[in-house]
Every structure is written in C-alpha cells, then in structure tokens.
N, C-alpha and C. Protein backbone atom coordinates (compact mmCIF):
# COMPACT_ATOMS: atom_id res chain seq x y z
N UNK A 1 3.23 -1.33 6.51
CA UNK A 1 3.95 -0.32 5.78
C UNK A 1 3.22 0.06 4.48
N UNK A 2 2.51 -0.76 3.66
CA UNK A 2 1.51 -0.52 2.42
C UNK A 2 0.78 0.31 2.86
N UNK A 3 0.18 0.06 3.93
CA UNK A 3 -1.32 1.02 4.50
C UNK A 3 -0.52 2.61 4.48
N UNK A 4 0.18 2.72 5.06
CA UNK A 4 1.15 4.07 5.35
C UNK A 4 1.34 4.22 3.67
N UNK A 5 1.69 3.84 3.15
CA UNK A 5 2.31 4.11 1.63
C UNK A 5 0.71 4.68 0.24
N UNK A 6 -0.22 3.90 1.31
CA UNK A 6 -1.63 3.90 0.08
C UNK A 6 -2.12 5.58 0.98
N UNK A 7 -2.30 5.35 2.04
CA UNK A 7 -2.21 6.95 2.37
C UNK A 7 -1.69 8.40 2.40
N UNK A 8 -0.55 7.89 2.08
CA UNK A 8 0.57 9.04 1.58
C UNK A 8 0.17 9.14 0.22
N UNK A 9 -0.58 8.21 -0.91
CA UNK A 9 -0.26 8.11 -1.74
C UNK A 9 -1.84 9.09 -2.28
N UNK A 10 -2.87 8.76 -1.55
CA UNK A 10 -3.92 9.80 -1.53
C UNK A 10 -4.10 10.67 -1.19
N UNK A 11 -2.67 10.92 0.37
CA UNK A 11 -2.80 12.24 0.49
C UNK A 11 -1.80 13.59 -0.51
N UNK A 12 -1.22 12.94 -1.20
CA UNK A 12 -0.53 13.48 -2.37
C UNK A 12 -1.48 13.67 -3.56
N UNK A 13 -2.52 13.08 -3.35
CA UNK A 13 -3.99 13.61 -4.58
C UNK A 13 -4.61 14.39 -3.71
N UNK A 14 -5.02 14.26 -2.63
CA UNK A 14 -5.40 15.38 -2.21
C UNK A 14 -5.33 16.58 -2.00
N UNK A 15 -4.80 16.69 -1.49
CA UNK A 15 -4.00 18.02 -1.16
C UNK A 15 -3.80 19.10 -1.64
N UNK A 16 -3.06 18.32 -3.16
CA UNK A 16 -3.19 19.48 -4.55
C UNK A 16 -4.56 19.65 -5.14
N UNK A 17 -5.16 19.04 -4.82
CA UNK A 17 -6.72 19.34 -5.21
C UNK A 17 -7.56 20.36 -4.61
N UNK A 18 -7.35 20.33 -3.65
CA UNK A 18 -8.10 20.85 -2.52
C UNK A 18 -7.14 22.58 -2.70
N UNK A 19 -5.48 22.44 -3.16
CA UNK A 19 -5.30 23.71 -3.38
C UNK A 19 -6.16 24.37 -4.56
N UNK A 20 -5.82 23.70 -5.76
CA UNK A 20 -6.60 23.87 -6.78
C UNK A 20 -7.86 24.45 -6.79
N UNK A 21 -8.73 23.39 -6.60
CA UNK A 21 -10.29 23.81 -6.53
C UNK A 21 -10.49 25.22 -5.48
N UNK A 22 -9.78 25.27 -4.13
CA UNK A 22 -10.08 26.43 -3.67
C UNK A 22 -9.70 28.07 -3.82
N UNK A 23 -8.14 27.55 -4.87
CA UNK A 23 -7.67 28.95 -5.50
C UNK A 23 -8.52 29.07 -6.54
N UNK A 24 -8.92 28.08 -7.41
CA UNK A 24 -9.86 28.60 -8.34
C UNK A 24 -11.05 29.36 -8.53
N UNK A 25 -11.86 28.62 -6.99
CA UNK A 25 -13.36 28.98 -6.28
C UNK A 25 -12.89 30.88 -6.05
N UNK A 26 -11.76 31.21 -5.18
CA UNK A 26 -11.52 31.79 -4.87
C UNK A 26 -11.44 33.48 -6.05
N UNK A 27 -10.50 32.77 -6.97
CA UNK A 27 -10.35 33.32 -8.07
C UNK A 27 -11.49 33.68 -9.50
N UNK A 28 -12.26 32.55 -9.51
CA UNK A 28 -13.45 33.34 -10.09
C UNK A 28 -14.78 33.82 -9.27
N UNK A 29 -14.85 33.66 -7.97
CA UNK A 29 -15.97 34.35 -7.24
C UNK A 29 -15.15 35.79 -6.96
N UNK A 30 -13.86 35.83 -6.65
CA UNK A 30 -13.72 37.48 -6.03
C UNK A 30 -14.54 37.41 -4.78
N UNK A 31 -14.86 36.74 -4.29
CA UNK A 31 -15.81 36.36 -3.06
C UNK A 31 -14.56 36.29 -1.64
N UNK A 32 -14.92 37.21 -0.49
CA UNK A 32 -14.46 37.28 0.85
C UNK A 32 -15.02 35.42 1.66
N UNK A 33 -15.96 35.17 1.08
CA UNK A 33 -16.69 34.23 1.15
C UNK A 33 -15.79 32.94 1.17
N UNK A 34 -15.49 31.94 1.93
CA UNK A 34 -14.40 30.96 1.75
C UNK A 34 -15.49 29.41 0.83
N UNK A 35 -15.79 29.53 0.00
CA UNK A 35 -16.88 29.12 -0.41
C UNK A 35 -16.04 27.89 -1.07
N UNK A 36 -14.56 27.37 -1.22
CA UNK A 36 -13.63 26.88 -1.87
C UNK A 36 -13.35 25.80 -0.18
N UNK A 37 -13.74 25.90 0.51
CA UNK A 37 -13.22 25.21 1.93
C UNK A 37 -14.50 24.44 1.76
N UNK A 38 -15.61 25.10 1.77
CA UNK A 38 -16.70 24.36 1.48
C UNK A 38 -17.26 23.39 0.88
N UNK A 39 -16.45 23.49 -0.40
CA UNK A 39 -16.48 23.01 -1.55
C UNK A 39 -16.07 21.39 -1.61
N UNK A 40 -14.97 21.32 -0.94
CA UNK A 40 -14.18 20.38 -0.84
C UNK A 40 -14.49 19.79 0.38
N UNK A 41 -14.90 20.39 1.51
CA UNK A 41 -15.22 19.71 2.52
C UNK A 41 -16.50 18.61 2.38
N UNK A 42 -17.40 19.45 1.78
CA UNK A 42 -18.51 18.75 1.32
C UNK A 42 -18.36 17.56 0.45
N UNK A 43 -17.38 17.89 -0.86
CA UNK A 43 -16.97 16.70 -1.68
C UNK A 43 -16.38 15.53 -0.94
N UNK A 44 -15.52 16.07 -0.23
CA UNK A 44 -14.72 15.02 0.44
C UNK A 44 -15.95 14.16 1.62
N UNK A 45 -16.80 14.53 1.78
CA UNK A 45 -17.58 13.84 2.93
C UNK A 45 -18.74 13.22 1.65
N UNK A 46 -18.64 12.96 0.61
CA UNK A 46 -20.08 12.84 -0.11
C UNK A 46 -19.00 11.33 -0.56
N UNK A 47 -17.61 11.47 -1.17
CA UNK A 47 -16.72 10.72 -1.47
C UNK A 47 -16.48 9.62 -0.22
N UNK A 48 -16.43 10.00 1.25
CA UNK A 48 -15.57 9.37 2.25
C UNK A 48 -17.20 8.70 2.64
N UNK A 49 -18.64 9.03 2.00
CA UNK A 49 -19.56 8.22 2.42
C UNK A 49 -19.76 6.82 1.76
N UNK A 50 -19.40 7.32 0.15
CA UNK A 50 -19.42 6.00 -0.66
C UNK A 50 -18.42 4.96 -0.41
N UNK A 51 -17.27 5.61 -0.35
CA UNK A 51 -16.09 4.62 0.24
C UNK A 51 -16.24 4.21 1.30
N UNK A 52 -16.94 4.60 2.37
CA UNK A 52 -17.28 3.56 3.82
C UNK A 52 -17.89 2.92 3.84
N UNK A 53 -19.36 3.29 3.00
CA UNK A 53 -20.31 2.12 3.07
C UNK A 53 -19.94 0.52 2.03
N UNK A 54 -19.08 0.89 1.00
CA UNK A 54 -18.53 0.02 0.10
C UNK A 54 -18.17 -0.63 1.15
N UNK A 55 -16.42 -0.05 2.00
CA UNK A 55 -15.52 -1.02 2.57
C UNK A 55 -16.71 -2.11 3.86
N UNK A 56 -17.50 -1.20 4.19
CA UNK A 56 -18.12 -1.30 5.48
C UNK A 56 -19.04 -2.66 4.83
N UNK A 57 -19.71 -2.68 4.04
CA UNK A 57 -20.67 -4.12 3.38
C UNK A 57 -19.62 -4.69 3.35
N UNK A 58 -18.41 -4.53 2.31
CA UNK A 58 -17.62 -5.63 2.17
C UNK A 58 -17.10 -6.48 3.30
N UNK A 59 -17.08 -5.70 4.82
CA UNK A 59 -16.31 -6.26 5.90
C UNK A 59 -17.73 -7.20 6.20
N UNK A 60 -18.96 -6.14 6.39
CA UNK A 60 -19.92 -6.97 7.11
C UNK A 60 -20.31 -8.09 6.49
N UNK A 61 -20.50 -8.12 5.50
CA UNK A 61 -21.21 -8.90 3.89
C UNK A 61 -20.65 -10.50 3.75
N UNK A 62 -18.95 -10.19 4.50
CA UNK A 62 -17.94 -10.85 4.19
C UNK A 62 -17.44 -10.95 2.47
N UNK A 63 -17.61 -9.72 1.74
CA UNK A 63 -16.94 -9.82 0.53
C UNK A 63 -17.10 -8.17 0.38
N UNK A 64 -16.60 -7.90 -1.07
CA UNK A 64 -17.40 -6.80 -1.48
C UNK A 64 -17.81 -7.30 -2.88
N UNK A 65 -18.77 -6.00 -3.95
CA UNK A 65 -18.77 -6.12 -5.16
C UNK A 65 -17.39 -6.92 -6.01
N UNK A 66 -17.83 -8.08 -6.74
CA UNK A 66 -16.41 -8.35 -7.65
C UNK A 66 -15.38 -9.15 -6.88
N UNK A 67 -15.91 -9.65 -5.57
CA UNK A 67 -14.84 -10.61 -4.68
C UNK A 67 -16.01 -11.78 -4.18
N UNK A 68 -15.01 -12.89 -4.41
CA UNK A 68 -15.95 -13.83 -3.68
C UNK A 68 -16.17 -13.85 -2.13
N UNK A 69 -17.16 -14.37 -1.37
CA UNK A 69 -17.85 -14.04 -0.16
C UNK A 69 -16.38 -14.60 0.92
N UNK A 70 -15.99 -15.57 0.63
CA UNK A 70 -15.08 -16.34 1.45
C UNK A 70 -13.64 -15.91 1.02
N UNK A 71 -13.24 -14.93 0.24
CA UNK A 71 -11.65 -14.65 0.14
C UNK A 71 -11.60 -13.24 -0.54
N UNK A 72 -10.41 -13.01 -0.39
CA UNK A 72 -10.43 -11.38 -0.95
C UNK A 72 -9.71 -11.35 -1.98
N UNK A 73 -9.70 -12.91 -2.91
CA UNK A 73 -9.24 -12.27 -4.33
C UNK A 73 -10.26 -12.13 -4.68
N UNK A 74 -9.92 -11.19 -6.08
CA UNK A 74 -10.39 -10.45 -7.05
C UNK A 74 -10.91 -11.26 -8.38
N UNK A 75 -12.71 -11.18 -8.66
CA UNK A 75 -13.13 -12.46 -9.13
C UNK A 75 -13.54 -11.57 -10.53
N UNK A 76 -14.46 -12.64 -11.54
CA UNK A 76 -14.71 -12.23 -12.46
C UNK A 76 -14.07 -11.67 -13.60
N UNK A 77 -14.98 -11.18 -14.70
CA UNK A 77 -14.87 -10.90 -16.08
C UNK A 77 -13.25 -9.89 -15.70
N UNK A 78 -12.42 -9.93 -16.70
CA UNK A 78 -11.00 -9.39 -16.22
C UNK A 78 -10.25 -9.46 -15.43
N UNK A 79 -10.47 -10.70 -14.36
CA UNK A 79 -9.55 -10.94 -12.96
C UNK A 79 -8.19 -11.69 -13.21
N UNK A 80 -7.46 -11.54 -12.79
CA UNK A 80 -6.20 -11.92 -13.31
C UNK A 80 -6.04 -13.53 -12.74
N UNK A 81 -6.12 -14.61 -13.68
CA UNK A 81 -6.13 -15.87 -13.59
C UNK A 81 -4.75 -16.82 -13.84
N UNK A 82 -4.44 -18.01 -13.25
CA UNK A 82 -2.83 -18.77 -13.91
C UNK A 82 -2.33 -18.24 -12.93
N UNK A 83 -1.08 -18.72 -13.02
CA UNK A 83 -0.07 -18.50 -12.74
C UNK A 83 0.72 -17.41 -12.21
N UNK A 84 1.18 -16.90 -10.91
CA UNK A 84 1.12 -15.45 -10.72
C UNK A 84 -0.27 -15.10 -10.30
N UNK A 85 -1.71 -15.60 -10.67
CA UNK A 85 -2.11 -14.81 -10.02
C UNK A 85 -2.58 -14.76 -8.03
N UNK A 86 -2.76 -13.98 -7.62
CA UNK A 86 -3.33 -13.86 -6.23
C UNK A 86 -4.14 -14.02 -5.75
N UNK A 87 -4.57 -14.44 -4.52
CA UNK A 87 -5.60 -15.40 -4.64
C UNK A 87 -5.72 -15.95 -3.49
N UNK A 88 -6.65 -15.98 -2.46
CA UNK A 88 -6.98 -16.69 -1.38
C UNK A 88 -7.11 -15.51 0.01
N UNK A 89 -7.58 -15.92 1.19
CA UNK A 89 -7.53 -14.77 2.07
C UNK A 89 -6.52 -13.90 2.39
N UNK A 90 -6.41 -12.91 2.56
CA UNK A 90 -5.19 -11.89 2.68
C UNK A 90 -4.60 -11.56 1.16
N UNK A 91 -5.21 -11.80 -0.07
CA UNK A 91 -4.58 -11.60 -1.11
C UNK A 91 -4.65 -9.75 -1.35
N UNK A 92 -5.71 -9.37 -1.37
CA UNK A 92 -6.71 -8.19 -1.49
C UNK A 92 -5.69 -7.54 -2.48
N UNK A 93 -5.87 -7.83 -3.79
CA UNK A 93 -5.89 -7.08 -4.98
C UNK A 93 -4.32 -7.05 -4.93
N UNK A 94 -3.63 -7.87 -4.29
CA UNK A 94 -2.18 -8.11 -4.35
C UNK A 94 -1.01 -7.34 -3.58
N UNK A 95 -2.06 -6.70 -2.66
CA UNK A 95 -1.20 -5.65 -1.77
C UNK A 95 -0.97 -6.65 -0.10
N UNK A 96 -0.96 -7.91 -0.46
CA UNK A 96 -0.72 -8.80 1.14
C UNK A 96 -1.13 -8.06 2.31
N UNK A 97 -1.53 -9.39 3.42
CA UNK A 97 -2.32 -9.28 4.37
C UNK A 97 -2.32 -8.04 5.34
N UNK A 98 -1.69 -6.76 5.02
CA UNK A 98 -2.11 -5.35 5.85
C UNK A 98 -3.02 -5.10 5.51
N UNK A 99 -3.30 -5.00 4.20
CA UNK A 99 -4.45 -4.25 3.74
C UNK A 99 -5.20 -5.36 2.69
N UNK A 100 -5.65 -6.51 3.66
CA UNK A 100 -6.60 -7.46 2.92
C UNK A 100 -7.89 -6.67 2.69
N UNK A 101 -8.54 -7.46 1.31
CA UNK A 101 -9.91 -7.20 1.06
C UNK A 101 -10.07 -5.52 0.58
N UNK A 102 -11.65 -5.15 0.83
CA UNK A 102 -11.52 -3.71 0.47
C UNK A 102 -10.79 -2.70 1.38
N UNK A 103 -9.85 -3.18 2.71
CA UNK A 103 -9.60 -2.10 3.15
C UNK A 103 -8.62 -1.20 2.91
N UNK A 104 -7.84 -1.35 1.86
CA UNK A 104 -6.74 -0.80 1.28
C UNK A 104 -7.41 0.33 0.60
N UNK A 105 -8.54 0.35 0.17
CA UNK A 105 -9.33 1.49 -0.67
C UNK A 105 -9.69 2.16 0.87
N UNK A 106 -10.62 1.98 1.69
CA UNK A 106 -10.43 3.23 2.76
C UNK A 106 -9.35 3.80 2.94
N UNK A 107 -8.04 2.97 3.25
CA UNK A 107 -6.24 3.93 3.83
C UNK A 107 -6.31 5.04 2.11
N UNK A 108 -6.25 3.92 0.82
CA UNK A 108 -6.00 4.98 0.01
C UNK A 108 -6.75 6.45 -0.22
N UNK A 109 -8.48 5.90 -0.46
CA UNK A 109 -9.40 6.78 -0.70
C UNK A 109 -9.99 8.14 0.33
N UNK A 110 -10.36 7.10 1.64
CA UNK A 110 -10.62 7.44 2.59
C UNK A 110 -9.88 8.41 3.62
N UNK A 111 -8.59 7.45 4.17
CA UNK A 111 -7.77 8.20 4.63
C UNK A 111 -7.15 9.61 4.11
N UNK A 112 -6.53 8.68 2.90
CA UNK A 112 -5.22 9.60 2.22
C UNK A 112 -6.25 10.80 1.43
N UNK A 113 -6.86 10.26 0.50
CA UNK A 113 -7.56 11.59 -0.63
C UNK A 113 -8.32 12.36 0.32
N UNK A 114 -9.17 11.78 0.69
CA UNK A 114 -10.53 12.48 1.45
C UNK A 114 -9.68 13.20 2.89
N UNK A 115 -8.69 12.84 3.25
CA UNK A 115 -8.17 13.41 4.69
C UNK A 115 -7.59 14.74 4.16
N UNK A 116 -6.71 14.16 2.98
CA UNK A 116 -6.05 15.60 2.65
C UNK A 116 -7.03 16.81 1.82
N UNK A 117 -8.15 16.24 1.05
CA UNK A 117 -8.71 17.06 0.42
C UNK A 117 -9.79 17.89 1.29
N UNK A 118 -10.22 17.29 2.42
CA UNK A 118 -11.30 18.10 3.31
C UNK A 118 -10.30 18.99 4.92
N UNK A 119 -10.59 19.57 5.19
CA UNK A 119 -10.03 20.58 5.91
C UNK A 119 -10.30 21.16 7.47
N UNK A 120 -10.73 21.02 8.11
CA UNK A 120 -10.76 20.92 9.66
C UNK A 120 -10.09 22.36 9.98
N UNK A 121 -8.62 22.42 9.70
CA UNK A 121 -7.85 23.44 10.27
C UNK A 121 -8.47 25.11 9.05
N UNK A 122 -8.55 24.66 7.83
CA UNK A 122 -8.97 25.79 7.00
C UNK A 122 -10.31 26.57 7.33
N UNK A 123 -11.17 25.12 7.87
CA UNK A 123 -12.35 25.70 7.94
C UNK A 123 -12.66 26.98 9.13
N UNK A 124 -11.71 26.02 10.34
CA UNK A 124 -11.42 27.20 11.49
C UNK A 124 -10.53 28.45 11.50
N UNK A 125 -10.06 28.21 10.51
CA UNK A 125 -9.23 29.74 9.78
C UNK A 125 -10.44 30.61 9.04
N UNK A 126 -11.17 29.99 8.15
CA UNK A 126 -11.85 30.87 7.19
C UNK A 126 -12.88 31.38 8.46
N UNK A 127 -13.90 30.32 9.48
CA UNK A 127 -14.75 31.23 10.58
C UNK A 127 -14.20 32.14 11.34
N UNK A 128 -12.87 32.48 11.76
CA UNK A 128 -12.16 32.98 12.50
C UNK A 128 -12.34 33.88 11.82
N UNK A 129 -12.07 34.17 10.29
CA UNK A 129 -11.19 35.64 9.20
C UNK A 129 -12.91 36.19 9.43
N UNK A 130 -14.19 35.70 9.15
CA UNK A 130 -15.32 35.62 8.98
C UNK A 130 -15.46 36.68 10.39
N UNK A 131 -14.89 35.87 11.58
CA UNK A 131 -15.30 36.71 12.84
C UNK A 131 -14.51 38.05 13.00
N UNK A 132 -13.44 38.08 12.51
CA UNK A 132 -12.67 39.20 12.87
C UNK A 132 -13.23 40.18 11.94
N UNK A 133 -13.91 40.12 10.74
CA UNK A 133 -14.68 41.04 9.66
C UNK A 133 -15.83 41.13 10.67
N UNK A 134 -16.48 41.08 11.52
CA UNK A 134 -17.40 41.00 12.03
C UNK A 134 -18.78 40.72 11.63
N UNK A 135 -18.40 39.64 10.47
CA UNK A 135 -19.57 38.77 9.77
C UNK A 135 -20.37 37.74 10.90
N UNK A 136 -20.69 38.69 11.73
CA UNK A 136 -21.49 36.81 12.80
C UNK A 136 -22.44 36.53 11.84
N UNK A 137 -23.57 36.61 11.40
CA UNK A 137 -23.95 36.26 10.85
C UNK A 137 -23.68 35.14 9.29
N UNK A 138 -22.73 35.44 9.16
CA UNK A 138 -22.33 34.63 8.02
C UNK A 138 -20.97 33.74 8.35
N UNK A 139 -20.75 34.42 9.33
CA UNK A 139 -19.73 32.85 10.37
C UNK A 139 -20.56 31.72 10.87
N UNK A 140 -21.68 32.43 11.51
CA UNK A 140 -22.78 31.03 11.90
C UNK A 140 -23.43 30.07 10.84
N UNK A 141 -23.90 31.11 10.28
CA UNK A 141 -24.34 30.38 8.76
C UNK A 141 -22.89 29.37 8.21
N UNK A 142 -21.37 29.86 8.04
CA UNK A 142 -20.56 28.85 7.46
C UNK A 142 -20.45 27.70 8.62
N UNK A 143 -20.17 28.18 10.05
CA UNK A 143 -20.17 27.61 10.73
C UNK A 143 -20.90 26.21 11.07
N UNK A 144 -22.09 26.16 11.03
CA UNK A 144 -23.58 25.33 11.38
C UNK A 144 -23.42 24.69 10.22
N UNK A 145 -23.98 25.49 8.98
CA UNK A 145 -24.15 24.99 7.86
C UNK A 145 -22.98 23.89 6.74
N UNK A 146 -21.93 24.30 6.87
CA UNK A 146 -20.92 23.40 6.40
C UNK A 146 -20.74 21.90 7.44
N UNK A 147 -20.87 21.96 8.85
CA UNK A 147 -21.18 20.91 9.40
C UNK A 147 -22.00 19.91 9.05
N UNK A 148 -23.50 20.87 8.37
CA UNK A 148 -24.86 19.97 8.13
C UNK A 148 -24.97 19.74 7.14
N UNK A 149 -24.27 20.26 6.12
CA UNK A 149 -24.19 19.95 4.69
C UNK A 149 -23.20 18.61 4.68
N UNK A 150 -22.24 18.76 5.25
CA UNK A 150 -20.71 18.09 5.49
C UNK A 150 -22.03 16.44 5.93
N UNK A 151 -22.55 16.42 7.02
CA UNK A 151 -23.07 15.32 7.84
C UNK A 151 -24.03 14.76 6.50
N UNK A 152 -24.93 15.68 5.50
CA UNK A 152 -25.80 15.57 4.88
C UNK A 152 -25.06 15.04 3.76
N UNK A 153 -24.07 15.14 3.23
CA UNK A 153 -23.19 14.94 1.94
C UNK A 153 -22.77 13.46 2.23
N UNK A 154 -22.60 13.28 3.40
CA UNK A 154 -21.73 11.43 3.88
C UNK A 154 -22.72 10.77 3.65
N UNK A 155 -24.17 11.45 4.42
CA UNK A 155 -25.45 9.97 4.45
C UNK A 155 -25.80 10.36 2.64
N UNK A 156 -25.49 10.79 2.00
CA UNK A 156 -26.14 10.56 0.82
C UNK A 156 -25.35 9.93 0.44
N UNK A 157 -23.82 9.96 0.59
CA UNK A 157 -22.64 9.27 -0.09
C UNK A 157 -22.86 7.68 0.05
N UNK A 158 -22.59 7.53 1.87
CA UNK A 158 -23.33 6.04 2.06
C UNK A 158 -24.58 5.53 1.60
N UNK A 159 -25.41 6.46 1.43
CA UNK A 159 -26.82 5.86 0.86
C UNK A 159 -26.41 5.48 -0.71
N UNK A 160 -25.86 6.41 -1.84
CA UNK A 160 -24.97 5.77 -2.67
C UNK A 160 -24.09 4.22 -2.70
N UNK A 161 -23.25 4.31 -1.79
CA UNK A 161 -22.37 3.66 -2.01
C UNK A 161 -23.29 1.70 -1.41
C-alpha cells in the first residue's frame, strides 16, 4: 500500500509540472510546434535514467550510496541513530518491507514523477494535430526524433546516475 501511496504521491508532482512547463513552452514560443511535450518527455527520460541506474547498482551492488552493503538502513554523517531509530533489512528509510532499500525512490521518482510528467498519449495527440496540418515532414522529424532524443536523454541519465 506505501508503494501505491509514493506513486500517487509523484504522480501529483508530476502532472502539474508537465501542465506548467508545457503551457508555458507553449505560451512564450506562440509556436504550432508542441515543443512543451518534448520538453518534458525528454526531462522525464534524462531524470527516470539517473533514478534507475541509482536503484539498479543499489539492487545489484547489494546497497546503494549512504547504505550499508548488507541492510537497507540509512548510514552515516546525519543518519538517525538510538532509539526509534530503523534499522536492519527491510527498514529502507522507514517506509517497511514493500518498499525496502532504494526501491521506494523508483515507485516515488520513477514511477509516480517521471510517469506523470512524460507523456505517451500527448505525444500521439501533438503527431496526429502535426498530421492533420499536413506537416509530414515535421511529424517525422517530432516523431523519430523525440524517440531518439527520449532513448539518448535515459543513457546519459544512467551514465550520470
């Protein structure tokens, strides 16, 4: 039920973001151009690269950054120590064993922000509006190109992360 709750909880950052940034894009280009779908699609895949490769070492690694190798509490300079604190496998930053370790940051980050902020259904709305103007040319170009940018934005994200 946490996992469901950390995703709802990013897709409620998302969402309004993704309105935001694309009424804005929209609003100072004056552009027919959906250049605001783009925008965010790309962000969201440059974001959903760093956050995979993080969670993804941490699973393979058996830890991540700031956790010891053998448990998924939360170690080091500022970690919450005594009494109360959490601590041992399945602890993961105090959200119990659904979302042990780093995977509670994919449902939140991954899932929830990055699902709601990147767009699938917009993008096939904006090539569609693109085709019915009889822009082929600049439908293929959004078409192709937001894919390869989109694919190109994750491996830099993971190469980041």
């Amino acid at each position: 039920m946490i996992t469901v709750l950390l995703v709802a909880v990013g897709g409620a950052i998302g969402a309004p973001l993704r309105f935001i940034i694309d009424g804005e894009l929209r609003r100072i280009l004056r552009d027919r151009w959906p250049i605001g779908t783009v925008v965010v699609n790309v962000v969201g895949s440059l974001l959903l690269g760093v956050v995979a490769r993080y969670v993804t070492d941490g699973v393979v690694h058996g830890g991540v950054p700031g956790r010891d190798a053998g448990s998924s509490a939360i170690t080091g300079p500022g970690a919450m120590a005594g009494p109360g604190a959490i601590t041992g496998p399945g602890a993961g930053a105090g959200l119990g064993a659904e979302v042990a370790g780093a995977e509670w940051i994919l449902a939140l980050v991954g899932t929830g922000l990055c699902g709601a902020l990147t767009t699938f259904s917009t993008y096939s709305h904006d090539a569609l509006m693109l085709l019915t103007r009889r822009a082929w040319f600049g439908a293929a170009i959004y078409l192709v190109g937001t894919v390869v940018v989109g694919i190109a934005a994750f491996s830099i994200g993971w190469a980041l992360g």
